[in-house]
PDB file of N, CA and C in Angstrom:
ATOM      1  N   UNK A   1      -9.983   4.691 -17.264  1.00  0.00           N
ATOM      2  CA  UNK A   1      -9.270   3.637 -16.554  1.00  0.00           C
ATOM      3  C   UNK A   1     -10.064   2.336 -16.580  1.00  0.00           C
ATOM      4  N   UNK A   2     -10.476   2.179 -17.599  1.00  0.00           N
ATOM      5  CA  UNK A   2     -11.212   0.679 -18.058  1.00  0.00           C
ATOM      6  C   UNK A   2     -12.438   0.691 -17.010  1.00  0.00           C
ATOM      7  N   UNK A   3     -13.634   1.657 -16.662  1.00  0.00           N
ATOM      8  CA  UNK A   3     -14.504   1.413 -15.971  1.00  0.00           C
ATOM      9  C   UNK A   3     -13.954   1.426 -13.866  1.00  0.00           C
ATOM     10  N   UNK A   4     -12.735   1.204 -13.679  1.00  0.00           N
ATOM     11  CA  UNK A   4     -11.949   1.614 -12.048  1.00  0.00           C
ATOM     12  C   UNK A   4     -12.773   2.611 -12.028  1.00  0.00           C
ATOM     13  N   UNK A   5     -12.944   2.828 -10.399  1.00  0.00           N
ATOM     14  CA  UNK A   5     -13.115   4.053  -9.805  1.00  0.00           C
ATOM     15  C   UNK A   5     -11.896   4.731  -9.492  1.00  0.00           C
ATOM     16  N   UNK A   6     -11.866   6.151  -9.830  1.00  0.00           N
ATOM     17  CA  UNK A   6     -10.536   6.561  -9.344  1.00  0.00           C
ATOM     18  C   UNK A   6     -11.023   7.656  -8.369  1.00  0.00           C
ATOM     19  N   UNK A   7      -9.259   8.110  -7.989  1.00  0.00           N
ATOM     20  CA  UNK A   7      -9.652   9.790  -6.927  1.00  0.00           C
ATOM     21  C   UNK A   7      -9.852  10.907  -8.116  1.00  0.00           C
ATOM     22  N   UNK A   8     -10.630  11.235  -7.584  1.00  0.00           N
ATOM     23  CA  UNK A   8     -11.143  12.613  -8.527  1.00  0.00           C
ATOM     24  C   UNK A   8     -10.364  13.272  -8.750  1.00  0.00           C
ATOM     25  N   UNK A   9     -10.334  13.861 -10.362  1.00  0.00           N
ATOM     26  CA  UNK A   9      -9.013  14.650 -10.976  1.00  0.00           C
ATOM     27  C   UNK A   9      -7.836  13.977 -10.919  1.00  0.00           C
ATOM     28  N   UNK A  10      -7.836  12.507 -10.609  1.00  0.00           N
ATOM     29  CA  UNK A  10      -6.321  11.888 -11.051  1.00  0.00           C
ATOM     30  C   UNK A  10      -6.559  10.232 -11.870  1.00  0.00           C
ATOM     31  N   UNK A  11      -5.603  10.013 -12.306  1.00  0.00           N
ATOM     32  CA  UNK A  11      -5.586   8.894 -12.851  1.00  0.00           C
ATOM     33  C   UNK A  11      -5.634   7.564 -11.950  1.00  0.00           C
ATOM     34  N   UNK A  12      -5.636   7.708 -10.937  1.00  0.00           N
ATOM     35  CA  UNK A  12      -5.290   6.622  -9.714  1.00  0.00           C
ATOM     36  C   UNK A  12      -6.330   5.975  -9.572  1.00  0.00           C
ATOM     37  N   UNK A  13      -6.302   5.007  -9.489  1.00  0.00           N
ATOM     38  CA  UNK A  13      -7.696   3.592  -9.380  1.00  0.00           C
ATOM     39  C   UNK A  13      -7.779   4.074  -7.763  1.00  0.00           C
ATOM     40  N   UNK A  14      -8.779   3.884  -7.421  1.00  0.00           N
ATOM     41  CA  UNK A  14      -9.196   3.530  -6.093  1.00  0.00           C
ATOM     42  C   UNK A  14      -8.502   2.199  -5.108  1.00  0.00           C
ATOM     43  N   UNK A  15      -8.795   1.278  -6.124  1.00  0.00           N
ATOM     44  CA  UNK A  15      -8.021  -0.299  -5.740  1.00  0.00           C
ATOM     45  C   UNK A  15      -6.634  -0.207  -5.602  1.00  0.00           C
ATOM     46  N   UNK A  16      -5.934   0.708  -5.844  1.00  0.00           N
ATOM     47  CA  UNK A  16      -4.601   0.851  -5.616  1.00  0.00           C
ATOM     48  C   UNK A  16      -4.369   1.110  -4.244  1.00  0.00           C
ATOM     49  N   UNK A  17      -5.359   2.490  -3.623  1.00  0.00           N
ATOM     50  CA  UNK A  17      -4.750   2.558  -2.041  1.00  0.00           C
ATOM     51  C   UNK A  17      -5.392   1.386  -1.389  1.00  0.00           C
ATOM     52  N   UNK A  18      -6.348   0.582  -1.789  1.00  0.00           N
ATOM     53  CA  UNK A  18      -6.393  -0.832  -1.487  1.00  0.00           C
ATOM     54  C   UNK A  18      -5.206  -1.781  -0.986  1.00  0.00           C
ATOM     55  N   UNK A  19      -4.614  -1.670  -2.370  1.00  0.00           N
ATOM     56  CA  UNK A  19      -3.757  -3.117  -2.536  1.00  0.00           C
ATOM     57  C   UNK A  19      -2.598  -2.010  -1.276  1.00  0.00           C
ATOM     58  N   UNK A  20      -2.121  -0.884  -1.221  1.00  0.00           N
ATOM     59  CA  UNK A  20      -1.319  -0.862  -0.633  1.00  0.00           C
ATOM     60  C   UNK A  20      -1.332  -0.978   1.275  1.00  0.00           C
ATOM     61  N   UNK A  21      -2.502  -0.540   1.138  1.00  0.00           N
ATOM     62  CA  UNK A  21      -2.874  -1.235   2.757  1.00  0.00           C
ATOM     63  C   UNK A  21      -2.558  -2.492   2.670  1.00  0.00           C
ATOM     64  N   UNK A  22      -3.134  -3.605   1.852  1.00  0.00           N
ATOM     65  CA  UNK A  22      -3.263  -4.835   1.912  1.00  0.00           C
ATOM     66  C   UNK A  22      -1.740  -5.241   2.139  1.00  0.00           C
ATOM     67  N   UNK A  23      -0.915  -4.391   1.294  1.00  0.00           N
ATOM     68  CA  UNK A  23       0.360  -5.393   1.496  1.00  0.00           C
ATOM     69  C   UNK A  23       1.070  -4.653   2.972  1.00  0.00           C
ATOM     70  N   UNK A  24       0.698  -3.865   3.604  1.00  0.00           N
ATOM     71  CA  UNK A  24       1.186  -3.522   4.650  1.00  0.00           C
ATOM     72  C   UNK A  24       1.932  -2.144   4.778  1.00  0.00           C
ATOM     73  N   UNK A  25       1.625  -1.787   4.159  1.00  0.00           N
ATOM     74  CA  UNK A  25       2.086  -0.033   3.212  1.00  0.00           C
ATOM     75  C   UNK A  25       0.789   0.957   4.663  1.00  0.00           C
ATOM     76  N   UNK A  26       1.661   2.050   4.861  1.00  0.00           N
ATOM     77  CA  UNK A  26       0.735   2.994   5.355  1.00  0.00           C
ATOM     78  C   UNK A  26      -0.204   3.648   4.234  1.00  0.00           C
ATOM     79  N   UNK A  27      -0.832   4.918   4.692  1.00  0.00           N
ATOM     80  CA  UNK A  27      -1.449   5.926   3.728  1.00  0.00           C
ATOM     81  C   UNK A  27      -0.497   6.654   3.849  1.00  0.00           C
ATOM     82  N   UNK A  28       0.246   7.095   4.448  1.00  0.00           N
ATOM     83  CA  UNK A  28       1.263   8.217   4.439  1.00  0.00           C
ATOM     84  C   UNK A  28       2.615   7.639   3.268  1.00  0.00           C
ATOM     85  N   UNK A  29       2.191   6.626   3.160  1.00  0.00           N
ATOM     86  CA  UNK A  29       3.320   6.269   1.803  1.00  0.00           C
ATOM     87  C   UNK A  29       2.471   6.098   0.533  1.00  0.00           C
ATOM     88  N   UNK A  30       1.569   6.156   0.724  1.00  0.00           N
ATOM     89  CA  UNK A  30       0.586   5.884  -0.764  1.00  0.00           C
ATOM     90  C   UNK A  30       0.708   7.025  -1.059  1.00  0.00           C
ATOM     91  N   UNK A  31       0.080   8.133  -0.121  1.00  0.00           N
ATOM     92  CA  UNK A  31       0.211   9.811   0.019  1.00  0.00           C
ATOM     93  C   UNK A  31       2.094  10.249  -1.229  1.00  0.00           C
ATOM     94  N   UNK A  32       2.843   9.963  -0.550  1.00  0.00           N
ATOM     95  CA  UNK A  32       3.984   9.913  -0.390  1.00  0.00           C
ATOM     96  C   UNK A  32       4.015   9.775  -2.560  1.00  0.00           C
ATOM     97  N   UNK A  33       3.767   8.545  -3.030  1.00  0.00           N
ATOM     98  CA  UNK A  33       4.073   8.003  -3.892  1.00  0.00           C
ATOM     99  C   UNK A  33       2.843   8.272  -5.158  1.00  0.00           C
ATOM    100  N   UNK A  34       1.803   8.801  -4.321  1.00  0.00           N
ATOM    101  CA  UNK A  34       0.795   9.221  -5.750  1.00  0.00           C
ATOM    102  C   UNK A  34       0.127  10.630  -4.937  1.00  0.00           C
ATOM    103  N   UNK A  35       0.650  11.611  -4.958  1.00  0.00           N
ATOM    104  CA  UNK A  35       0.777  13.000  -4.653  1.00  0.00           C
ATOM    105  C   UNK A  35      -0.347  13.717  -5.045  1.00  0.00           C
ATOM    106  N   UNK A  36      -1.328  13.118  -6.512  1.00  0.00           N
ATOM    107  CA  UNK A  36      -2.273  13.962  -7.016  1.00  0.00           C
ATOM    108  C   UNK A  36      -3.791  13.277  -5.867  1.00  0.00           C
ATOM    109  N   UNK A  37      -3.591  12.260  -5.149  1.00  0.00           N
ATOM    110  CA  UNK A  37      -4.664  12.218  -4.413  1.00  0.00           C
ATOM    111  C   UNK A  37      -4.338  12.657  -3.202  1.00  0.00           C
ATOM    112  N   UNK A  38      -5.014  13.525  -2.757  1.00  0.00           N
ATOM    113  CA  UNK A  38      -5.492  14.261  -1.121  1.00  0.00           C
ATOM    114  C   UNK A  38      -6.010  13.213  -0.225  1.00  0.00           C
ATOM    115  N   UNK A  39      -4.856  13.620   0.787  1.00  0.00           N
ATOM    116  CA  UNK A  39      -5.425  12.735   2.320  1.00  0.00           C
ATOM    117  C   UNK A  39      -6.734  12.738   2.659  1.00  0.00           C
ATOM    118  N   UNK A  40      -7.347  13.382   2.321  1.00  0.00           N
ATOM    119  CA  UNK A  40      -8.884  13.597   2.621  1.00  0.00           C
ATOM    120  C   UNK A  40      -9.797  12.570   1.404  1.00  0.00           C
ATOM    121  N   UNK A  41      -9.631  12.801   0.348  1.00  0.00           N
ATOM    122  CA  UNK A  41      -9.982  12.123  -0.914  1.00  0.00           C
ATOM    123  C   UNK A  41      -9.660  10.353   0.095  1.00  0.00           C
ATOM    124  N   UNK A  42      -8.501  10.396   0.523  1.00  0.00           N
ATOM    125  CA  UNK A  42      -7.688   8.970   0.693  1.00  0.00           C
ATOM    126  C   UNK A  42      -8.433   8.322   1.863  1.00  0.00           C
ATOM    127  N   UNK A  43      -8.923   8.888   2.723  1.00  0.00           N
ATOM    128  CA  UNK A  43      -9.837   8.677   3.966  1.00  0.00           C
ATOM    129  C   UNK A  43     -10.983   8.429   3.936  1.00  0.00           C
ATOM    130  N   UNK A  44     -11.308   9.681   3.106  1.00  0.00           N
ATOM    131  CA  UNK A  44     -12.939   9.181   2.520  1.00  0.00           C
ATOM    132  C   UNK A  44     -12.953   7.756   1.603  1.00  0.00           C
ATOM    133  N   UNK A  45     -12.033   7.438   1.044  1.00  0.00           N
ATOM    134  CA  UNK A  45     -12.190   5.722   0.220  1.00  0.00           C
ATOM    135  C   UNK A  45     -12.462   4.976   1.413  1.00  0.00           C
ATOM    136  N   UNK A  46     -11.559   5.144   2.828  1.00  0.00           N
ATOM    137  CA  UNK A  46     -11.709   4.261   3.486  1.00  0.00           C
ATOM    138  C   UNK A  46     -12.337   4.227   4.420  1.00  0.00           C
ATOM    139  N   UNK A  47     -12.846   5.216   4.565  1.00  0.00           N
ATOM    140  CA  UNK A  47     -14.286   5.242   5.662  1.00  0.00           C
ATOM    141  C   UNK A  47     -14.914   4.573   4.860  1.00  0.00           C
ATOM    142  N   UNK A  48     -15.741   4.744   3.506  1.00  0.00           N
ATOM    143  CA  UNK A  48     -16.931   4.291   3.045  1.00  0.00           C
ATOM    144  C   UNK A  48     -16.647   2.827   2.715  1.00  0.00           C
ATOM    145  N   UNK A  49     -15.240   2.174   2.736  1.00  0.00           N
ATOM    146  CA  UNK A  49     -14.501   0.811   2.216  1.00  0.00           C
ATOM    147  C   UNK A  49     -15.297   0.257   4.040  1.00  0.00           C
ATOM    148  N   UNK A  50     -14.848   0.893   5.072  1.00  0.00           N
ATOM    149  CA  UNK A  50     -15.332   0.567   6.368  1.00  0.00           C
ATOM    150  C   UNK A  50     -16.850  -0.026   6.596  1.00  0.00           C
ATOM    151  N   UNK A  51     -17.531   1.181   6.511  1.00  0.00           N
ATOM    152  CA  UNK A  51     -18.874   1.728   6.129  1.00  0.00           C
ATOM    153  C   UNK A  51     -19.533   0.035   5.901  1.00  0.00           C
ATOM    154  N   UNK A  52     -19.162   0.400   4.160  1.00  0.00           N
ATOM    155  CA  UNK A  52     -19.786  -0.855   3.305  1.00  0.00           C
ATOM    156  C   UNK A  52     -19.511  -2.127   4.031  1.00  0.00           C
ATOM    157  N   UNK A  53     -18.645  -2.316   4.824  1.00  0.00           N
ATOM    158  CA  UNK A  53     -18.451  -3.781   5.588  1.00  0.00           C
ATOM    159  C   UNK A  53     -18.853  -4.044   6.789  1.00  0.00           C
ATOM    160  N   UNK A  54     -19.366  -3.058   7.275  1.00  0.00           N
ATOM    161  CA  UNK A  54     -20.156  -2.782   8.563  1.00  0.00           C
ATOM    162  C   UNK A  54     -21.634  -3.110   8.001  1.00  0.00           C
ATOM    163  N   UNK A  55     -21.725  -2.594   7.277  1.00  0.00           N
ATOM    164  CA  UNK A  55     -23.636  -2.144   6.929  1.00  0.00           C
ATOM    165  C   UNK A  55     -23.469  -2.135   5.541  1.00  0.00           C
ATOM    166  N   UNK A  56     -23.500  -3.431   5.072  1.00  0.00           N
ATOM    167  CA  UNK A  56     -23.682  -4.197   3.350  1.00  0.00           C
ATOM    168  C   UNK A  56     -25.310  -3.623   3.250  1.00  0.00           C
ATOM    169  N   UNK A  57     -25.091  -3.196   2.502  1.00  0.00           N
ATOM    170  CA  UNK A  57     -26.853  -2.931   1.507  1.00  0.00           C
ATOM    171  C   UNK A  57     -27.067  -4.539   1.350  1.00  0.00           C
ATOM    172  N   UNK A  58     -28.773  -4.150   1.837  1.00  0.00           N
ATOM    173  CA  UNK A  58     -29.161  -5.456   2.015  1.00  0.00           C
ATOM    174  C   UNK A  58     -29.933  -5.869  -0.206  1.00  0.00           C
TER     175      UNK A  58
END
């Protein structure tokens, strides 16, 4: 996927359940619409998306 991070074992960029928060989309519709990533897989992006903006490596 041109260097993207994806969810493990699927083709899905990471930046995708991004953009769909961003536009105002739940996870339960990202869930919904790309089926090969696990709610858990989908949580863990966004804890550590959290994480990293809390406590930037210095």
């Amino acid at each position: 996927m041109s260097g993207k991070p994806v969810f493990a074992g699927t083709r899905v960029p990471v930046d995708t359940l991004i953009g769909y928060i961003l536009d105002g989309n739940t996870l339960d519709e990202f869930l919904e619409d790309f089926p090969t990533v696990t709610r858990q897989d989908a949580v863990s992006v966004l804890e550590y998306a959290n994480e990293s903006l809390l406590h930037p490596a210095l």
